[in-house]
C-alpha atoms as a PDB file:
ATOM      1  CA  UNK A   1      31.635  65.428  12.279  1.00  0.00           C
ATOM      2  CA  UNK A   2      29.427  67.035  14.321  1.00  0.00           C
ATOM      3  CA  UNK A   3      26.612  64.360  14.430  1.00  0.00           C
ATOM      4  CA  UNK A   4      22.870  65.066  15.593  1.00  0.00           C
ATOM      5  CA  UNK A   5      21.185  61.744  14.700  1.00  0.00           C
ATOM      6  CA  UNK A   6      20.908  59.682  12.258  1.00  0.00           C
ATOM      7  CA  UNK A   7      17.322  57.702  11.951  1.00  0.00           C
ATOM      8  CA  UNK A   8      16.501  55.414   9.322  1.00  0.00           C
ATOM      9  CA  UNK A   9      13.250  53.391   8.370  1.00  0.00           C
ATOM     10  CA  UNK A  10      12.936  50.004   7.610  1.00  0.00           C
ATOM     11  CA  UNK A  11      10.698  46.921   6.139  1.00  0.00           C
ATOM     12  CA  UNK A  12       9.218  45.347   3.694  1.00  0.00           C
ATOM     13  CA  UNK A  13       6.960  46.411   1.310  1.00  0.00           C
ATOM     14  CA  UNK A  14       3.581  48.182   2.564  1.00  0.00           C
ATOM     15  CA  UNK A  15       4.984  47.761   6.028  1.00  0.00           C
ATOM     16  CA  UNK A  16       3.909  52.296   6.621  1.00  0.00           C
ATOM     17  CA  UNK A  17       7.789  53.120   6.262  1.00  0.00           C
ATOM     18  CA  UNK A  18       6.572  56.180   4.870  1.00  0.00           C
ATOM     19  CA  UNK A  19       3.995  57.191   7.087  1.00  0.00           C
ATOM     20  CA  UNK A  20       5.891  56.816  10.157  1.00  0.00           C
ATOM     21  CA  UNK A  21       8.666  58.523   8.754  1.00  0.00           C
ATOM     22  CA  UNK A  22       6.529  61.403   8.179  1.00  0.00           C
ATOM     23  CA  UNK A  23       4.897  61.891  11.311  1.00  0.00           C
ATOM     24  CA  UNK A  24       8.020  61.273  12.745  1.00  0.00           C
ATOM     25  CA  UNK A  25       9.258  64.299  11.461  1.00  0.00           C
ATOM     26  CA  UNK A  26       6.132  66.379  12.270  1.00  0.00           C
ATOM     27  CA  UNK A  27       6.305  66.227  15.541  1.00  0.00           C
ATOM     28  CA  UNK A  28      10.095  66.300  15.642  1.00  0.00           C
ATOM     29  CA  UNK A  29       9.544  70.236  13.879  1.00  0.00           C
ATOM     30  CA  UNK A  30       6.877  70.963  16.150  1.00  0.00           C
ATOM     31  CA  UNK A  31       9.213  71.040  19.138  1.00  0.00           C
ATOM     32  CA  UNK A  32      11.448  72.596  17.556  1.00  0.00           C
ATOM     33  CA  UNK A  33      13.851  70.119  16.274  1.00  0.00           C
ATOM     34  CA  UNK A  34      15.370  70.902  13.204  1.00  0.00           C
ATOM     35  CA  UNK A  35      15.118  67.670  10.918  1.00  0.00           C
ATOM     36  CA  UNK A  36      15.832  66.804   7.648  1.00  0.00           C
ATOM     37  CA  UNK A  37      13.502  63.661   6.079  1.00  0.00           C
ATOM     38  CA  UNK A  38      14.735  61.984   2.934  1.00  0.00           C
ATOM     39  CA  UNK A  39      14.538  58.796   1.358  1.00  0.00           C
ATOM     40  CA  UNK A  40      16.507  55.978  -0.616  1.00  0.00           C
ATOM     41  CA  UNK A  41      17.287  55.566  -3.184  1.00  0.00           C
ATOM     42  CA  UNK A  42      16.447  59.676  -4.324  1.00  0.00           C
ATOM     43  CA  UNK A  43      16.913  62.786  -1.810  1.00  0.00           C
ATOM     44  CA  UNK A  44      19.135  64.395  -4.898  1.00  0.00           C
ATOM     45  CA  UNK A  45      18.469  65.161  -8.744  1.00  0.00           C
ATOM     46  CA  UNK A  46      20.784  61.768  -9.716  1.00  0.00           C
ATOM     47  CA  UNK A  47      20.164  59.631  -6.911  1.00  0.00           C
ATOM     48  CA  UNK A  48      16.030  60.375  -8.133  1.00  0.00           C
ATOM     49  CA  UNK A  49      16.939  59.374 -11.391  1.00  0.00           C
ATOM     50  CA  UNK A  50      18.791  56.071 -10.867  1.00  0.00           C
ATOM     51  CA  UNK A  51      15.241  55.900  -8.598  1.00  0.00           C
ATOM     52  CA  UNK A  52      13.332  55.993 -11.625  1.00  0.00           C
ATOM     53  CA  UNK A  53      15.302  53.642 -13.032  1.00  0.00           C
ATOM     54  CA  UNK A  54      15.232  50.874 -10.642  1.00  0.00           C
ATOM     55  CA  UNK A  55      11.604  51.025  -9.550  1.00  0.00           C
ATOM     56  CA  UNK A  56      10.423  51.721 -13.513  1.00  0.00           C
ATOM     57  CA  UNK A  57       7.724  48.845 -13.479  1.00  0.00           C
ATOM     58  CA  UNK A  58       8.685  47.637 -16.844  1.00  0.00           C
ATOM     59  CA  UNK A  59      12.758  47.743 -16.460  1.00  0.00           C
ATOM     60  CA  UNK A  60      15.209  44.944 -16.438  1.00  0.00           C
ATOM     61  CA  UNK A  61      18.257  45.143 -13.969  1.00  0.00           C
ATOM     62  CA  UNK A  62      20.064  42.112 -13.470  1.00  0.00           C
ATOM     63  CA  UNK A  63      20.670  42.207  -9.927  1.00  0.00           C
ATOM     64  CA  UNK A  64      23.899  43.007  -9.918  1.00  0.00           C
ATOM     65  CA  UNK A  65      23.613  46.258 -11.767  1.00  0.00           C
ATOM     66  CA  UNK A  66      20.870  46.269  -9.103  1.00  0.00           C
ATOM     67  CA  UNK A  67      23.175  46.336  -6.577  1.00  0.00           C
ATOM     68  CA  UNK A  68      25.816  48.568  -7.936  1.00  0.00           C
ATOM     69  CA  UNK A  69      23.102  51.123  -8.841  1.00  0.00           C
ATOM     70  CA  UNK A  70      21.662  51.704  -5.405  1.00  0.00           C
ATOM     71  CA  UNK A  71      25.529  52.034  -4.142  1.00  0.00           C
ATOM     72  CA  UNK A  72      25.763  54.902  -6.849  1.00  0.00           C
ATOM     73  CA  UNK A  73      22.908  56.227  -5.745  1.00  0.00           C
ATOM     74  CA  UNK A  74      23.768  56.128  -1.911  1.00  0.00           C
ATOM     75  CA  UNK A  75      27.196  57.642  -2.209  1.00  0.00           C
ATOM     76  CA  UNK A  76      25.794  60.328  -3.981  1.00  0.00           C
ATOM     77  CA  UNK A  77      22.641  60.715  -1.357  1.00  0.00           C
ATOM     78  CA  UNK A  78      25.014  61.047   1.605  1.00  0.00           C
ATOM     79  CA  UNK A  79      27.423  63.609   0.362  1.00  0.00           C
ATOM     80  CA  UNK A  80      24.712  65.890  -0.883  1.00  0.00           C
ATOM     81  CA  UNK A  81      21.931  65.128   1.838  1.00  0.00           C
ATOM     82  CA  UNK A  82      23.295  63.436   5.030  1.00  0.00           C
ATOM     83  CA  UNK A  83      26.295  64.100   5.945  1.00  0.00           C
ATOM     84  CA  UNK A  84      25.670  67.912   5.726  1.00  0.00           C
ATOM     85  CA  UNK A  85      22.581  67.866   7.777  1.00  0.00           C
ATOM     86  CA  UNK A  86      24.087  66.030   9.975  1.00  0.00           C
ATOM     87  CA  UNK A  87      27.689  68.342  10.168  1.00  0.00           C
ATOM     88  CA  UNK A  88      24.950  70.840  10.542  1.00  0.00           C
ATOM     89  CA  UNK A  89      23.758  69.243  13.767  1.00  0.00           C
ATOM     90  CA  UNK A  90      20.580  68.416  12.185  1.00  0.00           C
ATOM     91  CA  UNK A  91      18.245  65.089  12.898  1.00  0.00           C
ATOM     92  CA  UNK A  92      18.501  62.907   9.655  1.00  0.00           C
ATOM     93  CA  UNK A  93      15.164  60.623   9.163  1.00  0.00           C
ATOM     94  CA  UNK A  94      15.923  58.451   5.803  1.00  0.00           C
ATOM     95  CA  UNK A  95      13.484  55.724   4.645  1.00  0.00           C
ATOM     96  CA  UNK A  96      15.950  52.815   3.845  1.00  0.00           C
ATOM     97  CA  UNK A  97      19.918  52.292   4.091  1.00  0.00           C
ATOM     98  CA  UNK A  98      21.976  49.921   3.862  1.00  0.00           C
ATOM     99  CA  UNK A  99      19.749  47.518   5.927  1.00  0.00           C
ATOM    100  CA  UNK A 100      18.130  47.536   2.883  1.00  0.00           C
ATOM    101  CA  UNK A 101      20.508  46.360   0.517  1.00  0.00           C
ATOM    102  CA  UNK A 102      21.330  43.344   2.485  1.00  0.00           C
ATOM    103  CA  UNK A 103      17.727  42.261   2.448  1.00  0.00           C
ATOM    104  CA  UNK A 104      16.904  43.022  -0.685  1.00  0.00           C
ATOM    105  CA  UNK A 105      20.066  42.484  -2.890  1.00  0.00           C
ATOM    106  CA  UNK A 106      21.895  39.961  -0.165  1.00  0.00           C
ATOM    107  CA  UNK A 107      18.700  37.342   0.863  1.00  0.00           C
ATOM    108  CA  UNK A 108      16.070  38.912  -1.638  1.00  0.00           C
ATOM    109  CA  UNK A 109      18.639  38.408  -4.822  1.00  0.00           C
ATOM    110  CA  UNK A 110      20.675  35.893  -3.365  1.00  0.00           C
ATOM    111  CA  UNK A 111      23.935  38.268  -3.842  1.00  0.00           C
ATOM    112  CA  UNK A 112      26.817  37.579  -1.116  1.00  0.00           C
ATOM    113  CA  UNK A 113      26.162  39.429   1.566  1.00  0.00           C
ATOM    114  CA  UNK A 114      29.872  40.067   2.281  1.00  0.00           C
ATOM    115  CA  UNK A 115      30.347  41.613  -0.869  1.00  0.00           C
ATOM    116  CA  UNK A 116      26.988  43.682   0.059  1.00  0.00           C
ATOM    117  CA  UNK A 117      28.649  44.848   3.501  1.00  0.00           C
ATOM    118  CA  UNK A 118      31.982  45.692   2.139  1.00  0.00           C
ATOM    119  CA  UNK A 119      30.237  47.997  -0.421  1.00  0.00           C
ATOM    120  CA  UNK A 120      28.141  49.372   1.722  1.00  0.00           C
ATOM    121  CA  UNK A 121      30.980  50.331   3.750  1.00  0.00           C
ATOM    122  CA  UNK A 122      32.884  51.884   0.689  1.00  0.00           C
ATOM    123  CA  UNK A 123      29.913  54.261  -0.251  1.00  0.00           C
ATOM    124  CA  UNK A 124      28.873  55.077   3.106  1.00  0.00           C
ATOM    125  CA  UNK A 125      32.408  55.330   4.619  1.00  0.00           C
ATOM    126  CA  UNK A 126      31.241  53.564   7.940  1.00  0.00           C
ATOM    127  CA  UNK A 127      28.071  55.895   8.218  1.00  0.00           C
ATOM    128  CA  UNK A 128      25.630  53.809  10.180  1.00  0.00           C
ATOM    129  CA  UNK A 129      22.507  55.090  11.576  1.00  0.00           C
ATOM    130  CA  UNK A 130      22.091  55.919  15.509  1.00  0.00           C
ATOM    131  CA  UNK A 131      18.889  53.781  15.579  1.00  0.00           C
ATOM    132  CA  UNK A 132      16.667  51.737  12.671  1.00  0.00           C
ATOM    133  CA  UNK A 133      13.422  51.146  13.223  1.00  0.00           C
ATOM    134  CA  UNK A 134      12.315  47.741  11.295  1.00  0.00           C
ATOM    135  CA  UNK A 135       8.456  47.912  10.826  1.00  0.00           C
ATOM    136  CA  UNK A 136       8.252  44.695  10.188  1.00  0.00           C
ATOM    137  CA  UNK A 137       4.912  42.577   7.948  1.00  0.00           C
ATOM    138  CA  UNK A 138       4.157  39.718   6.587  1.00  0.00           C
ATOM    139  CA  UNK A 139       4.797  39.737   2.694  1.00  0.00           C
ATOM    140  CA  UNK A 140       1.260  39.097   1.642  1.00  0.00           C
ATOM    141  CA  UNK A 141      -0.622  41.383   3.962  1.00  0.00           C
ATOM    142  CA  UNK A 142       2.508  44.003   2.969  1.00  0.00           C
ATOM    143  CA  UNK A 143       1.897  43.440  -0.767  1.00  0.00           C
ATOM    144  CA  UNK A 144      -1.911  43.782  -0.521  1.00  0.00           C
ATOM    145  CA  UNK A 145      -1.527  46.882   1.005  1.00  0.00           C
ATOM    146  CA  UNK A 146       1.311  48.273  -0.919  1.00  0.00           C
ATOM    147  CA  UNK A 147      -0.740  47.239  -4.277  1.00  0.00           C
ATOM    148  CA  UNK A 148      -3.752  48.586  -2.879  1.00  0.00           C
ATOM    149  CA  UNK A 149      -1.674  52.336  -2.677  1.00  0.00           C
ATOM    150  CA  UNK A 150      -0.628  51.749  -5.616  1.00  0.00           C
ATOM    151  CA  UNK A 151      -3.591  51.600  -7.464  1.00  0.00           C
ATOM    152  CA  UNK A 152      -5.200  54.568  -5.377  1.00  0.00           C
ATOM    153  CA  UNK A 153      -1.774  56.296  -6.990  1.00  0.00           C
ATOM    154  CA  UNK A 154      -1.935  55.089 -10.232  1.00  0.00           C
ATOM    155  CA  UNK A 155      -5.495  57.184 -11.155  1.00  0.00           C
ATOM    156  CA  UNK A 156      -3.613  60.356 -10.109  1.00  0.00           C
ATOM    157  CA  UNK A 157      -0.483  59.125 -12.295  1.00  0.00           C
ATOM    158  CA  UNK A 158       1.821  59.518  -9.377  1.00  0.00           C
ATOM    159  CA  UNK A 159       3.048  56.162 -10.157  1.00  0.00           C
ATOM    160  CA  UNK A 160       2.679  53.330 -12.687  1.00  0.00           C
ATOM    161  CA  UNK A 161      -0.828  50.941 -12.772  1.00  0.00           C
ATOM    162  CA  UNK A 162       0.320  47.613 -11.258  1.00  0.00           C
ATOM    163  CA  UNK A 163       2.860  48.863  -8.615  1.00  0.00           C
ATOM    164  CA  UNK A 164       6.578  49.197  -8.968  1.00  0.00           C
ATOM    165  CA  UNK A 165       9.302  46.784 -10.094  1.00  0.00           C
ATOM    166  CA  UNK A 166      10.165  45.585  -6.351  1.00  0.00           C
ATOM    167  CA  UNK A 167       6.379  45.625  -5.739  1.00  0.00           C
ATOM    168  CA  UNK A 168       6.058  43.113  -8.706  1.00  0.00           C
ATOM    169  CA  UNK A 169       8.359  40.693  -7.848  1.00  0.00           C
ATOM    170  CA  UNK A 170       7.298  37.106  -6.437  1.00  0.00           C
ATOM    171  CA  UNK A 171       6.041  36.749  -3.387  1.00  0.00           C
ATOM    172  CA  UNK A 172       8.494  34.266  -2.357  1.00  0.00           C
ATOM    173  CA  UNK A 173      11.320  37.000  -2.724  1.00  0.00           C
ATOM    174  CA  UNK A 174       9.023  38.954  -0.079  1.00  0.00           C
ATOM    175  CA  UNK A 175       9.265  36.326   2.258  1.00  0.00           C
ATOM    176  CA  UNK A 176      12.895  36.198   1.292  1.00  0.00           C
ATOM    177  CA  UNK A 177      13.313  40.059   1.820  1.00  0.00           C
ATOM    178  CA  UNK A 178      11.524  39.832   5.224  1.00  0.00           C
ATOM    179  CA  UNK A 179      14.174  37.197   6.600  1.00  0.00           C
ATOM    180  CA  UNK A 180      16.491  38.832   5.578  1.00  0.00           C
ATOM    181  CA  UNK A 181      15.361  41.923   7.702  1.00  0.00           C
ATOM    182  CA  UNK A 182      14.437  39.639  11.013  1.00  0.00           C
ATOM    183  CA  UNK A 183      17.865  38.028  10.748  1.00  0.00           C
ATOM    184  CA  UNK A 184      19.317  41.884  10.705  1.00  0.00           C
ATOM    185  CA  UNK A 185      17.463  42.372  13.553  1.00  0.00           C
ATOM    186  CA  UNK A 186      18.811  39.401  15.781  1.00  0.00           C
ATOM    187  CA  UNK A 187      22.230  40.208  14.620  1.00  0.00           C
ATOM    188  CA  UNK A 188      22.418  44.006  15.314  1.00  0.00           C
ATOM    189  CA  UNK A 189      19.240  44.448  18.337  1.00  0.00           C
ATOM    190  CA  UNK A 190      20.598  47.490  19.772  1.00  0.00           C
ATOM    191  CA  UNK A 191      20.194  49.682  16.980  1.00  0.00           C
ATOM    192  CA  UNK A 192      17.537  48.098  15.449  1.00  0.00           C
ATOM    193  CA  UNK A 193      13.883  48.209  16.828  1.00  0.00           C
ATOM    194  CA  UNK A 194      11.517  46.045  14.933  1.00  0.00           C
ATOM    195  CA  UNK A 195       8.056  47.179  15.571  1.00  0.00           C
ATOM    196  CA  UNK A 196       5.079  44.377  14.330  1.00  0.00           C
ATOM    197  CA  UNK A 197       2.732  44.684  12.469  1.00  0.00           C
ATOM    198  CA  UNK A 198      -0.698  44.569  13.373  1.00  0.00           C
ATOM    199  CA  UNK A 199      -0.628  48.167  15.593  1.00  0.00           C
ATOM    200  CA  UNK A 200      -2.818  50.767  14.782  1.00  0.00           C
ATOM    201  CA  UNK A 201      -0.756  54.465  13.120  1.00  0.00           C
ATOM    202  CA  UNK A 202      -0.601  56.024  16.532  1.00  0.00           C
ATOM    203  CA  UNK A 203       0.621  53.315  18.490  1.00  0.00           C
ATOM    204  CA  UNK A 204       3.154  52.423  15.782  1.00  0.00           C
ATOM    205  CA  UNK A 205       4.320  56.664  16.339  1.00  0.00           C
ATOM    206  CA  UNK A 206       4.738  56.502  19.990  1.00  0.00           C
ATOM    207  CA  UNK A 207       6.869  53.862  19.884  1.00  0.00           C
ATOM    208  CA  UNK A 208       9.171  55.719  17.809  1.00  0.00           C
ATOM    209  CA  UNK A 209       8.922  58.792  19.579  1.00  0.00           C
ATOM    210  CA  UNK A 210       9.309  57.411  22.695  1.00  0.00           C
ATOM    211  CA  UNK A 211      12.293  55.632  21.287  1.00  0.00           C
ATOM    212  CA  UNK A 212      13.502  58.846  19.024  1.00  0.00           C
ATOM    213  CA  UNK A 213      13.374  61.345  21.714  1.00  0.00           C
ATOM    214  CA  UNK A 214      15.462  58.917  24.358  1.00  0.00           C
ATOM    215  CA  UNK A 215      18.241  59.223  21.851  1.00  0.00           C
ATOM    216  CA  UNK A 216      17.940  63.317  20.786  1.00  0.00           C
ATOM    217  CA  UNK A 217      20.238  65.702  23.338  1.00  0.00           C
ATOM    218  CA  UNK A 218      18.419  66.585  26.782  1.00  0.00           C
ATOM    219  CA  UNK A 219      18.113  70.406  25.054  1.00  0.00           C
ATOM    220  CA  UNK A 220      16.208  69.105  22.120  1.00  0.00           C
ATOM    221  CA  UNK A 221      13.427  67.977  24.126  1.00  0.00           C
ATOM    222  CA  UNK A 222       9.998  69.675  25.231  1.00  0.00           C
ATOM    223  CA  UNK A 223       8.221  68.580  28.395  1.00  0.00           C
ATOM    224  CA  UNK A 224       5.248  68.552  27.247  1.00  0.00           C
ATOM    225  CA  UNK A 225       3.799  65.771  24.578  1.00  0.00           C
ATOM    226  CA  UNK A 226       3.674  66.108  20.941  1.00  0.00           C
ATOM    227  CA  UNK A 227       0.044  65.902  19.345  1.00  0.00           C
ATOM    228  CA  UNK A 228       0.619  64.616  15.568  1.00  0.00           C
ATOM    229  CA  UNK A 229      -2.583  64.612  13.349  1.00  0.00           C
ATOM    230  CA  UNK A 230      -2.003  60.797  11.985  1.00  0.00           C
END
């Protein structure tokens, strides 16, 4: 495979996943860089729709079917999405992977995380990404500003009064969640970055420039620095 690289967002809820992502990719396409920016679970017509599904504020998953549906979701996501872009020689920025999954469904759920890796493995077939960058927040301050979206969303119907289903659970699985990130973290530190929280939006996106552009080819690169409205 001819692989360009493969960047993926992490944290927990209202930790600016999105928003980093974003302006990641802005000033990746202003110098030129071709990139491709994509999310999980969605990035395809069926992976959207097991989305909807999942995050539907009212549903009932057992976390199981939880699990097995973001696998589904994923396998489907790379072969249409990543690993195209990235046979293409394209830059791949994805909000959430498997990282995810582990935190969520391993120490969020309480599912075994062994099971989680080995399935993770079977619908990624060993894709990992070249670097992660783990904003990480504390669950309250995360929820409050994830609700507070939310309900800025919700009057435009983008999304449903109240927040998601993830959004809605317990703040002790939050806490559980963000553990399970930090504990990622320790375990694999060279490809994961874990940025606090607590930085203003521009200091938070040279970081991960900085960090982005160390790992992009030497002919990908522009001397002179990216200005990204933020």
């Amino acid at each position: 495979m001819k692989k360009s690289l493969f960047i993926t967002f992490e944290g927990p809820e209202g930790s600016g996943k999105s928003t980093q992502a974003k302006i990641l990719v802005e000033a990746l396409r202003s110098q030129g860089v071709p990139v491709v920016h994509t999310r999980e679970p969605g990035g395809t017509p069926i992976a959207e729709a097991v989305r909807r599904v999942l995050l539907h504020p009212n549903g009932r998953v057992a976390p199981m079917t939880e699990l097995f549906l973001y696998e589904a979701a994923r396998a489907q996501h790379l072969a249409d999405i990543v690993r195209p872009a990235l046979e293409q020689g394209r830059v791949v920025v994805c909000e959430r992977y498997t990282d995810a999954t582990e935190a969520y469904q391993g120490h969020g759920r309480g599912l075994n995380v062994k099971d989680i890796a080995l399935l993770n493995r079977v619908a990624t077939d060993g894709l990992k990404p070249d670097i992660t960058f783990l904003l990480d927040v504390p669950p309250a301050q995360g929820l409050r500003h994830a609700r507070t979206l939310s309900k800025r969303l919700s009057k435009t119907g983008k999304v449903a009064k109240g927040g998601d289903r993830m959004e809605r659970q317990p703040l002790a699985f939050h806490r559980r969640v963000r553990a399970g990130y930090l504990q990622l973290a320790r375990r694999d530190s060279r490809r994961i970055q874990v940025i606090p929280w607590g930085q203003s939006v521009e200091k938070v996106h040279a970081v991960v420039l900085g960090a982005t552009l160390k790992h992009l080819p030497t002919r990908s690169r522009q001397k002179s620095p990216v200005q990204v409205r933020t």
